[in-house]
N, C-alpha and C. Protein backbone atom coordinates (compact mmCIF):
# COMPACT_ATOMS: atom_id res chain seq x y z
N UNK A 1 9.04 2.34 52.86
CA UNK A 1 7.60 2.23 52.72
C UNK A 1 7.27 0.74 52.54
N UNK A 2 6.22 0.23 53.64
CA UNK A 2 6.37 -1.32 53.40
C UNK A 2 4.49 -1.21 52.68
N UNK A 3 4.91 -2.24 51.22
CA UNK A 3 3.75 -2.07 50.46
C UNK A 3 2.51 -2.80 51.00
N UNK A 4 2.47 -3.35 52.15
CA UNK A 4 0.99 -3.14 52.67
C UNK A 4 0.38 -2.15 53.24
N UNK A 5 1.07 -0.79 53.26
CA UNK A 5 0.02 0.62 53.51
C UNK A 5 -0.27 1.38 52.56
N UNK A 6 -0.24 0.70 50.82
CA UNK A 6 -0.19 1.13 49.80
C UNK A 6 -2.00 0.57 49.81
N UNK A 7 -2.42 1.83 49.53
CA UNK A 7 -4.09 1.91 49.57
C UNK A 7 -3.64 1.88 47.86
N UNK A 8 -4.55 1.17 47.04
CA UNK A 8 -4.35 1.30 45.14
C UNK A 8 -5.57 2.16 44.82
N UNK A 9 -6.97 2.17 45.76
CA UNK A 9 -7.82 3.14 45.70
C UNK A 9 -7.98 4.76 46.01
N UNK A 10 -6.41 5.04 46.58
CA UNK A 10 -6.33 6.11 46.69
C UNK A 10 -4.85 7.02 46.45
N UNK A 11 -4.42 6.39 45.27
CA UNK A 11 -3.69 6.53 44.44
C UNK A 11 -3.86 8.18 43.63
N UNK A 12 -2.90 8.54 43.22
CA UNK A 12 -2.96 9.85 42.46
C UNK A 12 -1.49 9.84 41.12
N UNK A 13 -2.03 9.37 40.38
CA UNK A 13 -1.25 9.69 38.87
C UNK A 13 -0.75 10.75 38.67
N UNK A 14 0.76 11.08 38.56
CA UNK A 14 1.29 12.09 38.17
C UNK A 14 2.69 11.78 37.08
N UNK A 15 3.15 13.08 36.68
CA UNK A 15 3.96 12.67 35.48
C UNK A 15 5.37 13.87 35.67
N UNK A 16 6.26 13.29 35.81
CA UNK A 16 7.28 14.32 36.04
C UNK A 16 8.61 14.47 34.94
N UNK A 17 9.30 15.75 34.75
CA UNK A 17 10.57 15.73 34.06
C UNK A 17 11.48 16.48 34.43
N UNK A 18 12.84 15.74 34.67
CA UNK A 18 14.45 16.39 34.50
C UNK A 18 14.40 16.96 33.33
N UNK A 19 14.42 18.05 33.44
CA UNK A 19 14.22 18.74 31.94
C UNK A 19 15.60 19.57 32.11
N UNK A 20 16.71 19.51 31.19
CA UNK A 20 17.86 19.52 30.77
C UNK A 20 18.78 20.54 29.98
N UNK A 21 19.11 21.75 29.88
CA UNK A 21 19.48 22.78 28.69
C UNK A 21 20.99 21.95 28.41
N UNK A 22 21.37 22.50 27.19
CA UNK A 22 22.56 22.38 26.58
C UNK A 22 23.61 22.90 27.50
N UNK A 23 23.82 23.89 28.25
CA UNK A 23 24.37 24.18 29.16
C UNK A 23 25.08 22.89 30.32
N UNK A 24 24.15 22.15 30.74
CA UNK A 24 24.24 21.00 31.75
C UNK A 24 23.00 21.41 33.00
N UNK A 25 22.18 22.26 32.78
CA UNK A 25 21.27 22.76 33.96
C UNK A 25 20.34 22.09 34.18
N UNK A 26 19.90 21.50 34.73
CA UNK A 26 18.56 21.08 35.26
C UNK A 26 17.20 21.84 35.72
N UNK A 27 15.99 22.12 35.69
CA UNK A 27 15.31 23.18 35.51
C UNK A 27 14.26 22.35 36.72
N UNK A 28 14.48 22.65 37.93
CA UNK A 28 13.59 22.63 39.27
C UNK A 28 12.21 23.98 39.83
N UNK A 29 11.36 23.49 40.40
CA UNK A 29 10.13 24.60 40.38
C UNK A 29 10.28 24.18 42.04
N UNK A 30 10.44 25.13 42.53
CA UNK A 30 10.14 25.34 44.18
C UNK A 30 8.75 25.01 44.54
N UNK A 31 8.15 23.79 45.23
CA UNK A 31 6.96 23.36 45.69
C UNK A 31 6.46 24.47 47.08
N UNK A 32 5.24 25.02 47.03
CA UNK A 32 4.74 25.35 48.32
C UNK A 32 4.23 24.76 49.38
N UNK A 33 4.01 23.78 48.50
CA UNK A 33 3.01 22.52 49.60
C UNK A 33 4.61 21.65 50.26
N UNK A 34 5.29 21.28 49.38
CA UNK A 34 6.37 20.65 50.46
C UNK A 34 7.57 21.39 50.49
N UNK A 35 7.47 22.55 50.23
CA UNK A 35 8.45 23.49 50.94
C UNK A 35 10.31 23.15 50.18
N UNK A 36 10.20 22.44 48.61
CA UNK A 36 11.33 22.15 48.57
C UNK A 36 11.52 22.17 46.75
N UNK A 37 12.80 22.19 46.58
CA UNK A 37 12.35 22.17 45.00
C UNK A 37 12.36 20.68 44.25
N UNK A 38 11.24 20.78 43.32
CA UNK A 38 11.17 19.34 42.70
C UNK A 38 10.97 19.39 40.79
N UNK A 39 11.25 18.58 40.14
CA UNK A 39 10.73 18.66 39.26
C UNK A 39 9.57 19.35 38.38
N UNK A 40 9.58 19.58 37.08
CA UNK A 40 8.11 20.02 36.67
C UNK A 40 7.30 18.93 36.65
N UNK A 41 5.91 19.19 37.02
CA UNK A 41 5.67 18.35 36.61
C UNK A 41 3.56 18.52 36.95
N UNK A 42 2.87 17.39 37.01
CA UNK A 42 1.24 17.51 37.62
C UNK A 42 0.59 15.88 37.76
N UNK A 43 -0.42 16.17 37.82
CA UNK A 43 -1.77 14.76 38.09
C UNK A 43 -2.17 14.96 36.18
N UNK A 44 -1.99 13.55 36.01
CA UNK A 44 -1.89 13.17 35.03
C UNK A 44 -4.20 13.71 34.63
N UNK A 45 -4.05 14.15 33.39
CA UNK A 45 -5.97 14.60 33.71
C UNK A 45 -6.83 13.11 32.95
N UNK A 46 -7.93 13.12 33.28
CA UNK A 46 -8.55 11.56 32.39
C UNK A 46 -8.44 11.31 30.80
N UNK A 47 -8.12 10.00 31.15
CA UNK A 47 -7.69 9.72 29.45
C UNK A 47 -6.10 10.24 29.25
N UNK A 48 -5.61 10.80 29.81
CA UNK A 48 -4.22 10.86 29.51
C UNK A 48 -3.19 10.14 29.65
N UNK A 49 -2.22 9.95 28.51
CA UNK A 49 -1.07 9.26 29.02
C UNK A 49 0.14 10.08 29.65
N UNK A 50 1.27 9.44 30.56
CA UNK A 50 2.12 9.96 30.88
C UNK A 50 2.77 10.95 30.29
N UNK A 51 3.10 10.88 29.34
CA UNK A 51 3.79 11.48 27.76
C UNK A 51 3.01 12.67 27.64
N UNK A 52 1.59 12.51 27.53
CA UNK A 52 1.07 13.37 27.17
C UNK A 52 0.66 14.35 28.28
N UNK A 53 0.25 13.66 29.66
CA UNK A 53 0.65 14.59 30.77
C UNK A 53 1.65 15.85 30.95
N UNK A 54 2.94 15.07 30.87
CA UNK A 54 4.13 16.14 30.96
C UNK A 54 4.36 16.51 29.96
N UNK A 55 3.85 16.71 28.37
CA UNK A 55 3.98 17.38 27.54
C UNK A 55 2.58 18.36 27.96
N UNK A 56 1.86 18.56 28.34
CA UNK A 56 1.15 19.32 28.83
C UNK A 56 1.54 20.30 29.91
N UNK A 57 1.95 19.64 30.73
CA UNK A 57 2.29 20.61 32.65
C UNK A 57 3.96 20.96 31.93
N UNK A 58 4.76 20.84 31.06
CA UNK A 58 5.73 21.56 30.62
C UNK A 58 5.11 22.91 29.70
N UNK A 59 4.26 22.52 29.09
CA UNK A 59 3.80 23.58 28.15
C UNK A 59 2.86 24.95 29.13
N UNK A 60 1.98 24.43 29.74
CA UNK A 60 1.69 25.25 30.84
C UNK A 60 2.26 26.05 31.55
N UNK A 61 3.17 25.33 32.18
CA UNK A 61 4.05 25.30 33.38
C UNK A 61 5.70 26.68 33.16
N UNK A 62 6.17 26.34 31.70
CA UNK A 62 7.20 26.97 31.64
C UNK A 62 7.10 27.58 30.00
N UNK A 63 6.31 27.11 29.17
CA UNK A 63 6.33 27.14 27.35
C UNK A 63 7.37 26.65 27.06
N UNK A 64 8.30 25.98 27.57
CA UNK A 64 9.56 25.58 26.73
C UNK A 64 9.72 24.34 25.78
N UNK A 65 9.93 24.41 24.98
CA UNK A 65 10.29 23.04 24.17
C UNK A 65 10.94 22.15 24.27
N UNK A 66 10.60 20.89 24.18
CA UNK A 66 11.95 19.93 24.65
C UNK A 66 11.33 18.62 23.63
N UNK A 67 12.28 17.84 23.78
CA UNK A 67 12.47 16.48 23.59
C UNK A 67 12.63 15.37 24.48
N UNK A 68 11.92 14.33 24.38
CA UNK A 68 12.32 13.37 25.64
C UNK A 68 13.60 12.51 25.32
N UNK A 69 14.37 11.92 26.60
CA UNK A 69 15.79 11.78 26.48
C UNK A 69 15.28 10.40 25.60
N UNK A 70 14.54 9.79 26.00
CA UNK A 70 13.95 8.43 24.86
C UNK A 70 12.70 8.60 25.10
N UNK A 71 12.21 8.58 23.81
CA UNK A 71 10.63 9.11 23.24
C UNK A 71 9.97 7.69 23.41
N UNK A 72 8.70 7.55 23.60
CA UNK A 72 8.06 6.76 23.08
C UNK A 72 8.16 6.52 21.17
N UNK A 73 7.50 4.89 21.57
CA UNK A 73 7.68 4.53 20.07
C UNK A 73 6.58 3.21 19.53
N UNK A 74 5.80 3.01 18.58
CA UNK A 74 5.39 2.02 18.40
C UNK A 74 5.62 0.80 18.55
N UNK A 75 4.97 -0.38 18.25
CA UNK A 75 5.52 -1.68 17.93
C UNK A 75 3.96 -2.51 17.45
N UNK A 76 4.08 -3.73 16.98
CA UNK A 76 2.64 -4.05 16.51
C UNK A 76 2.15 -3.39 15.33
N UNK A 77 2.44 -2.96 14.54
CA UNK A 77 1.81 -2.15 13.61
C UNK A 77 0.91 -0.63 14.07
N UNK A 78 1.70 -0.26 14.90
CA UNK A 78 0.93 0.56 16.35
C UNK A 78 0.02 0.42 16.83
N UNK A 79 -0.13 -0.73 17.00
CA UNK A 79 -1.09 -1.09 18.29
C UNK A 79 -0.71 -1.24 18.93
N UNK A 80 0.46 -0.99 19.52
CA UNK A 80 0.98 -1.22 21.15
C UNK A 80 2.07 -0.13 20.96
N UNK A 81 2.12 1.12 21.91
CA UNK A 81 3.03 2.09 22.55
C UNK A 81 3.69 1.85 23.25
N UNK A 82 4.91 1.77 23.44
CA UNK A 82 5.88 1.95 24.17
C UNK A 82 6.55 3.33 25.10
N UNK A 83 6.64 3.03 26.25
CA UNK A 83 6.31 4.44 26.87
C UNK A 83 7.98 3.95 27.28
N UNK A 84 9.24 4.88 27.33
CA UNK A 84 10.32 4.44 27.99
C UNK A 84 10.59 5.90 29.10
N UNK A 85 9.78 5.37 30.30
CA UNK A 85 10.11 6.96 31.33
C UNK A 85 11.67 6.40 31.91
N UNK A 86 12.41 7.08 32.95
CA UNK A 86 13.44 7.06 33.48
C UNK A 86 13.26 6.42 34.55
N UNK A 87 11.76 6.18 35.52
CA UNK A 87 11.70 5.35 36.58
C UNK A 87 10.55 5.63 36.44
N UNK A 88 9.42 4.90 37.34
CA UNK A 88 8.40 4.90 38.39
C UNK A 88 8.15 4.85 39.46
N UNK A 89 7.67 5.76 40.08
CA UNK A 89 7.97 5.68 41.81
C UNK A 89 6.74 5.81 42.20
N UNK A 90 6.50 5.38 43.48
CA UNK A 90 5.35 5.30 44.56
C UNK A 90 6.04 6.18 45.89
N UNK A 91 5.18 7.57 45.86
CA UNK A 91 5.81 8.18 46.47
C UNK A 91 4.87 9.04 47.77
N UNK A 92 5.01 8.82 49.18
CA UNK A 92 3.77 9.32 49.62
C UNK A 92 3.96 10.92 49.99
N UNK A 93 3.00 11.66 49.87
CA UNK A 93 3.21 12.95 49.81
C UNK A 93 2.04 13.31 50.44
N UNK A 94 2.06 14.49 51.29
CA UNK A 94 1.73 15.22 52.32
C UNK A 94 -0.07 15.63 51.72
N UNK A 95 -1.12 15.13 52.31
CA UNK A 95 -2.34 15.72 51.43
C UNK A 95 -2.66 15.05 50.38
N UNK A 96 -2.14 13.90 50.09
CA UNK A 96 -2.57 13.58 49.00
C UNK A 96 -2.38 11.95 48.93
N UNK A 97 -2.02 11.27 50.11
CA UNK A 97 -1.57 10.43 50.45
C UNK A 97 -0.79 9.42 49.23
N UNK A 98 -0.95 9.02 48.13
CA UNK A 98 0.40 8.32 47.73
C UNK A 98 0.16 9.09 46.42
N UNK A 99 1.47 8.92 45.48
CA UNK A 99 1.54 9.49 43.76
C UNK A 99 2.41 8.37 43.31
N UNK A 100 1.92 8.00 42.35
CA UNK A 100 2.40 6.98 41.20
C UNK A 100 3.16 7.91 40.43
N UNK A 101 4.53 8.47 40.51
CA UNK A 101 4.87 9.03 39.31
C UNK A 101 5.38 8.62 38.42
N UNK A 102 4.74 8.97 37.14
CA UNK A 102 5.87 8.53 35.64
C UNK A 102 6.95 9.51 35.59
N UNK A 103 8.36 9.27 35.52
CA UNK A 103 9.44 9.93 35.28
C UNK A 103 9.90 10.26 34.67
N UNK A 104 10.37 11.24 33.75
CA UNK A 104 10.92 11.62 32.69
C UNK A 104 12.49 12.00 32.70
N UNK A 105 13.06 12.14 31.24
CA UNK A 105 14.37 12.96 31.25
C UNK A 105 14.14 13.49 29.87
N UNK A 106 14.37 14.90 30.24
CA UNK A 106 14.06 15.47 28.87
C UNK A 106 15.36 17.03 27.95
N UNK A 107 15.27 17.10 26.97
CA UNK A 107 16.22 17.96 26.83
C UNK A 107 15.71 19.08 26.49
N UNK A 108 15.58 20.51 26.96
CA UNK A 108 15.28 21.38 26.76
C UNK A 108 15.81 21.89 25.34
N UNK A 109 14.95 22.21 24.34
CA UNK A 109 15.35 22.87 23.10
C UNK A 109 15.20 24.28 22.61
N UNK A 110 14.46 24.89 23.69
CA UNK A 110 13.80 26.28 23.39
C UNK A 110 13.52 26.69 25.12
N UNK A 111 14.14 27.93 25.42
CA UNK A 111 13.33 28.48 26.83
C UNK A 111 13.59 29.89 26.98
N UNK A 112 13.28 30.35 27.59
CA UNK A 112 13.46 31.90 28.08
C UNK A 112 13.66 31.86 29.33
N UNK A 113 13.56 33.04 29.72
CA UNK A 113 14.46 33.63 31.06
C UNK A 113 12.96 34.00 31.87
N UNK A 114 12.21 32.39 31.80
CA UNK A 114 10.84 32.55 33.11
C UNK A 114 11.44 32.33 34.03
N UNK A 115 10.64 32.95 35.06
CA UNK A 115 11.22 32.57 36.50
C UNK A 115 9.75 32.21 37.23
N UNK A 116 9.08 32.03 36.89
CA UNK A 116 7.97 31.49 37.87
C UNK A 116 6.68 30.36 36.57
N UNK A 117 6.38 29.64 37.33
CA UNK A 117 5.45 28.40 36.71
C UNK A 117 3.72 29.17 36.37
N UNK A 118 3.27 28.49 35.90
CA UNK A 118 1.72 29.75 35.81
C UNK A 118 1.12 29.35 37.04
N UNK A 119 1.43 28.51 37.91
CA UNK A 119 0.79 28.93 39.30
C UNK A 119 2.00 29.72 40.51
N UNK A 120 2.24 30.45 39.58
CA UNK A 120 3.50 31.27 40.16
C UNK A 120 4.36 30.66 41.81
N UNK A 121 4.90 29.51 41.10
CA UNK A 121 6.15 28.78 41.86
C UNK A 121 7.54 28.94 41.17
N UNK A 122 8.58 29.36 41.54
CA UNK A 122 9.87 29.84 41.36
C UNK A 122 10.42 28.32 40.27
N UNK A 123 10.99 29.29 39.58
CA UNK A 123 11.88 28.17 38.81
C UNK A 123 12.64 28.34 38.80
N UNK A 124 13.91 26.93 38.55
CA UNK A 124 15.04 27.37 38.20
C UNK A 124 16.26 26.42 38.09
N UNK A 125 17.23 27.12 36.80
CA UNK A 125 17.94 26.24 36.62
C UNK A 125 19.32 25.75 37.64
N UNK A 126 19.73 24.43 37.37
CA UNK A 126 20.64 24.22 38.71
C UNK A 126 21.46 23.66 37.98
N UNK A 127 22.78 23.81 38.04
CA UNK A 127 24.08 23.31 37.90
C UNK A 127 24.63 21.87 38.76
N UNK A 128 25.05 21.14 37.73
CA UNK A 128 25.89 20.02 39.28
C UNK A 128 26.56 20.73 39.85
N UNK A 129 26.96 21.54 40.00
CA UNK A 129 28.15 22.15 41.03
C UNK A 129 26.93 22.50 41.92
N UNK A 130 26.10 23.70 41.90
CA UNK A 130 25.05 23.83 42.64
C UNK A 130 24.43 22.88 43.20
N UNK A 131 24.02 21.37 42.08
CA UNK A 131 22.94 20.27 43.42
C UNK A 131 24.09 19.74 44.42
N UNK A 132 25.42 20.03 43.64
CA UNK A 132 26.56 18.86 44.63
C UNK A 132 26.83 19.56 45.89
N UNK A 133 26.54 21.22 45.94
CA UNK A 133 27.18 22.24 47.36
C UNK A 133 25.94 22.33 47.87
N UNK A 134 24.47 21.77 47.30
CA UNK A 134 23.72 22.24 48.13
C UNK A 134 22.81 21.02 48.48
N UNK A 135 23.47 19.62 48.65
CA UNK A 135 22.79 18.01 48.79
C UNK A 135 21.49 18.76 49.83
N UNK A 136 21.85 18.67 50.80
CA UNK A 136 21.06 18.82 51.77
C UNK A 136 19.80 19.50 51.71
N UNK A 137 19.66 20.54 50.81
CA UNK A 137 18.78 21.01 50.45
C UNK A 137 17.61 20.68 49.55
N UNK A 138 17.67 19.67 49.28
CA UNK A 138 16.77 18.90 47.81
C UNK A 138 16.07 17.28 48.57
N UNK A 139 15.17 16.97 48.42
CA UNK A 139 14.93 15.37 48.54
C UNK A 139 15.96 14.65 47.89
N UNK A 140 15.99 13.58 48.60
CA UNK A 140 17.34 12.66 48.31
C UNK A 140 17.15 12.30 47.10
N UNK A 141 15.79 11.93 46.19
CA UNK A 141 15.35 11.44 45.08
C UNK A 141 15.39 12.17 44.05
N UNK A 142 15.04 13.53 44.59
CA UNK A 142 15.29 14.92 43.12
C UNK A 142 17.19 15.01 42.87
N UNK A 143 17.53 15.39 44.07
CA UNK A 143 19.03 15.23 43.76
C UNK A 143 19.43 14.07 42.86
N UNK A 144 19.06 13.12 42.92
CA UNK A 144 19.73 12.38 42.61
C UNK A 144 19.53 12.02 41.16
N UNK A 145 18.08 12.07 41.07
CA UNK A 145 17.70 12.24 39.31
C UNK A 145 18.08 13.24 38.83
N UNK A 146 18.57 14.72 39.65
CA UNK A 146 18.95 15.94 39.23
C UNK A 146 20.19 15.68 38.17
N UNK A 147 21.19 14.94 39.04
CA UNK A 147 22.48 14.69 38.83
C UNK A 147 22.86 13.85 37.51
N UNK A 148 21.68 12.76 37.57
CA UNK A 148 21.55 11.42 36.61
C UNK A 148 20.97 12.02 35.47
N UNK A 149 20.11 13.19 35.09
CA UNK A 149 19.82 13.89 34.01
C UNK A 149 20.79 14.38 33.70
N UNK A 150 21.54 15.43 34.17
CA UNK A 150 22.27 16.20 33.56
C UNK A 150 23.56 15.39 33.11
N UNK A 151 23.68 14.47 33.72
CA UNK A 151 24.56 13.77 33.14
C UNK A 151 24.40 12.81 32.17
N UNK A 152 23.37 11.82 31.77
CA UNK A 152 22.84 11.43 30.58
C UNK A 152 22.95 12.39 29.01
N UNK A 153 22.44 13.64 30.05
CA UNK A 153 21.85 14.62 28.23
C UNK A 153 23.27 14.97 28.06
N UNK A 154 23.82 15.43 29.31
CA UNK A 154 25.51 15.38 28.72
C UNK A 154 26.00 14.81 27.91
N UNK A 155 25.91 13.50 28.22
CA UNK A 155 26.68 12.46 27.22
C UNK A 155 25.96 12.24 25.82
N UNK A 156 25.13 12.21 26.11
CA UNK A 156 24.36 12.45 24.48
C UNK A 156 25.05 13.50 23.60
N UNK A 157 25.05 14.73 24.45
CA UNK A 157 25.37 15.54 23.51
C UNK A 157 26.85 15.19 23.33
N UNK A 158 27.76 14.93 24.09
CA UNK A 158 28.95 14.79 23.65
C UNK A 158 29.49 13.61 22.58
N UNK A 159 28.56 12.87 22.64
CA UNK A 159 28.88 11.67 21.77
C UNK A 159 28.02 12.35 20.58
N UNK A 160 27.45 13.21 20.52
CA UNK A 160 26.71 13.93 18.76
C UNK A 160 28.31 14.59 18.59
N UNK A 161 28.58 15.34 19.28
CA UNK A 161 29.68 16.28 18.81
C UNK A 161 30.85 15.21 18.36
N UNK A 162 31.17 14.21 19.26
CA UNK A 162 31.77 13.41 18.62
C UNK A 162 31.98 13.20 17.08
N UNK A 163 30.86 12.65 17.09
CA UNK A 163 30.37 11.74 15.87
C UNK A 163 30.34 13.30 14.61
N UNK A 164 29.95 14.67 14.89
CA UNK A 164 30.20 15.35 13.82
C UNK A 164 31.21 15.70 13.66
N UNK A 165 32.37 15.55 14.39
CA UNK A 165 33.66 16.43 14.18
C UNK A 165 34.74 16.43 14.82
């Protein structure tokens, strides 16, 4: 994408998360509009921050609880937030011509056995063994954050278990 066909007036804010179980799964929602599975995620609504976006379109979207892999945090006597997403991308998408997304990585702490989003799109959790036999099937960019989540919250958790025992 060469950034002189980047219109900034017709931009669309959105907020996304690798959302993560203890297991090693990654939790993908099958898109209808692009026919593929991607992250949870939405258009950030006015006045919202990123953070607070995808703590929203998760709560909607699936009720599950989570934690972000690094939270936001003050500084300044809190007057200045610190937002730490996993990337930002400029991404052009079909109908809607470009999305600014904020990226997340998050660890699932609470979920059930949903299988569809409240605008009834399929969910579901994916294994690295599953994104690794089925590359071809995913955008090159979900795979790949697929992979880079589950392997982060991995190591987190293994270095807690470490450290207790």
């Amino acid at each position: 994408m060469e950034e002189k066909e980047l219109n900034w007036k017709d931009k669309c804010w959105v907020s996304t998360m690798y959302l993560v179980r203890d297991d090693g799964k990654v939790l993908l929602t099958f898109n209808k509009n692009l026919n593929t599975w991607i992250p949870v995620g939405g258009h950030l609504h006015p006045g919202e921050t990123p953070e607070q976006a995808i703590s929203r379109e998760i709560a909607e979207e699936t009720g599950f609880d989570f934690e972000f892999l690094n939270p936001p945090y003050y500084e300044n006597n809190k007057n200045l937030k610190v937002l730490r997403p996993h990337r930002i991308q400029i991404e052009k998408v079909p109908h809607h011509n470009y999305h600014i997304n904020v990226v997340f990585i998050g660890k699932c702490k609470k979920w059930h056995n949903r299988e569809t989003t409240d605008d009834n799109e399929k969910l579901k959790w994916f294994s690295e063994q599953e994104l690794l036999q089925n590359r071809g099937k995913f955008l090159e960019n979900v795979w790949k954050n697929s992979l880079e989540a589950i392997k982060l919250i991995c190591k987190i958790e293994k270095s807690k278990e470490n450290k207790n025992g």
